[in-house]
Protein backbone atom coordinates (compact mmCIF):
# COMPACT_ATOMS: atom_id res chain seq x y z
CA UNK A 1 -5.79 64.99 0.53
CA UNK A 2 -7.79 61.86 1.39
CA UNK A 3 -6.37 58.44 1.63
CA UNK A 4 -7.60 54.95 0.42
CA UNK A 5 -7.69 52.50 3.13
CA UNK A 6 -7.43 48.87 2.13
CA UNK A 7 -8.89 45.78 3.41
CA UNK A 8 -7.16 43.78 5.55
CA UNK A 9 -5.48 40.96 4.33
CA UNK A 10 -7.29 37.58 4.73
CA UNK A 11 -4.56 34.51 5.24
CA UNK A 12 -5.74 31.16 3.68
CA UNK A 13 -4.92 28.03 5.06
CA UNK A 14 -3.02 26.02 3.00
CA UNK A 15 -0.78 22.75 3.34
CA UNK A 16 2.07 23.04 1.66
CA UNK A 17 2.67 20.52 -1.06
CA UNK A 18 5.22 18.22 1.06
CA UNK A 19 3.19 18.18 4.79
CA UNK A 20 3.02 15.26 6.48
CA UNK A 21 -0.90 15.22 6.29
CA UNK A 22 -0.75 14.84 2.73
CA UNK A 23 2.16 11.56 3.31
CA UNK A 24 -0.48 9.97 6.02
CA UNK A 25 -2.08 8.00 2.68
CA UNK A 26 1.09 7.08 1.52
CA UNK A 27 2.85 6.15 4.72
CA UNK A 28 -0.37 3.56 5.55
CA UNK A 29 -0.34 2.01 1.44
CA UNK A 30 3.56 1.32 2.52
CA UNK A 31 3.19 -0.55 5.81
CA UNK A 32 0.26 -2.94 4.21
CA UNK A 33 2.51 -3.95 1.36
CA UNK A 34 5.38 -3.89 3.76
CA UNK A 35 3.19 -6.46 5.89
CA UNK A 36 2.01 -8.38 2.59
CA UNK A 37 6.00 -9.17 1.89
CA UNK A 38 6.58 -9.62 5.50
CA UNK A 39 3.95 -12.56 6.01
CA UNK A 40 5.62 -13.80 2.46
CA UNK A 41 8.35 -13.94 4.13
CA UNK A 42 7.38 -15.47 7.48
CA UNK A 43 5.53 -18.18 5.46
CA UNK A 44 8.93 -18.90 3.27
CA UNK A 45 10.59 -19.73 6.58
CA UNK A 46 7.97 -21.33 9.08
CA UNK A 47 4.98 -22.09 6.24
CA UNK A 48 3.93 -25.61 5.88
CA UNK A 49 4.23 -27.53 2.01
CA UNK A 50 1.01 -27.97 0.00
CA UNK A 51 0.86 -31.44 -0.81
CA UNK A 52 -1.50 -32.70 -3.33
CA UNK A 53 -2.48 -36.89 -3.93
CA UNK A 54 -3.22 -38.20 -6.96
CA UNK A 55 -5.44 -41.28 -7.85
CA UNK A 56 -2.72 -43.22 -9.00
CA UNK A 57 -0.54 -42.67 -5.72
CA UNK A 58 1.92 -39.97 -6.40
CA UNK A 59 2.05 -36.71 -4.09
CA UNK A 60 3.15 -33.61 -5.00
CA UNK A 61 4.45 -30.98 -2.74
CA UNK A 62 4.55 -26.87 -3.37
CA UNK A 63 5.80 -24.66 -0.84
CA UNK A 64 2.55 -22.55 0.64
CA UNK A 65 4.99 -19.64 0.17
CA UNK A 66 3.90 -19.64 -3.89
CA UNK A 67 0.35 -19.05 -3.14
CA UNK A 68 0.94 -16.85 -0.30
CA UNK A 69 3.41 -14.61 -2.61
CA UNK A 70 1.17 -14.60 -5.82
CA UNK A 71 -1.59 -12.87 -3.71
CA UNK A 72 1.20 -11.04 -1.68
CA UNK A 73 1.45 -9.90 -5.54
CA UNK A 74 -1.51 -9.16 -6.58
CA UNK A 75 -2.63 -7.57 -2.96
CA UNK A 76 0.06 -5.13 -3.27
CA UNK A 77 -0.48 -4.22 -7.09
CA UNK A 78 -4.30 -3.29 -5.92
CA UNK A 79 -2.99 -1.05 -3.14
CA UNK A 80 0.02 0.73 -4.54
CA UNK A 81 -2.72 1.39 -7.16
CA UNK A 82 -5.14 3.25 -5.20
CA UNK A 83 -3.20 4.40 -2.09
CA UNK A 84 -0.55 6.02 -4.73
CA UNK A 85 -2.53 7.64 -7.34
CA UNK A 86 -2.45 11.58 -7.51
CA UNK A 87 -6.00 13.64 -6.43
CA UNK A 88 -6.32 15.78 -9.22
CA UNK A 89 -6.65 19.53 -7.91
CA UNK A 90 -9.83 21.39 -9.87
């Protein structure tokens, strides 16, 4: 009687689905919107007031905190975008 030997097995390396090397993306897209919302809110407190003349004498006066928040806004839209979106596995 002869016997078939087999190969030996070959282990892959592969991350599993929920290791932290896979989070390291989507641990850095949090802190930069956390920091976005945190200068909003440092400018809400301490931030100066936009005040804007007109020719006829009148001043107008917005809290910088509206500017700084609409691209707070927008900054953080544009990086949950592309630091959460899946990679597609082919």
């Amino acid at each position: 009687m002869s016997t078939v030997s087999h190969e030996p097995s070959r282990v892959d390396f592969e991350l599993p689905r929920s290791s932290p090397l896979r989070r390291v993306r989507e641990v850095w897209t949090s802190l930069a919107i956390t920091a976005m919302w945190v200068a909003v809110f440092a400018t809400a407190i301490w931030g100066p007031d936009a005040r804007f003349n007109s020719n006829d004498g009148s001043t107008s006066t917005v809290p910088s905190v509206v500017f700084v928040a609409v691209f707070a806004f927008l900054g953080s839209w544009i990086v949950a975008k592309y630091g959460f979106r899946r990679q597609h596995e082919e």
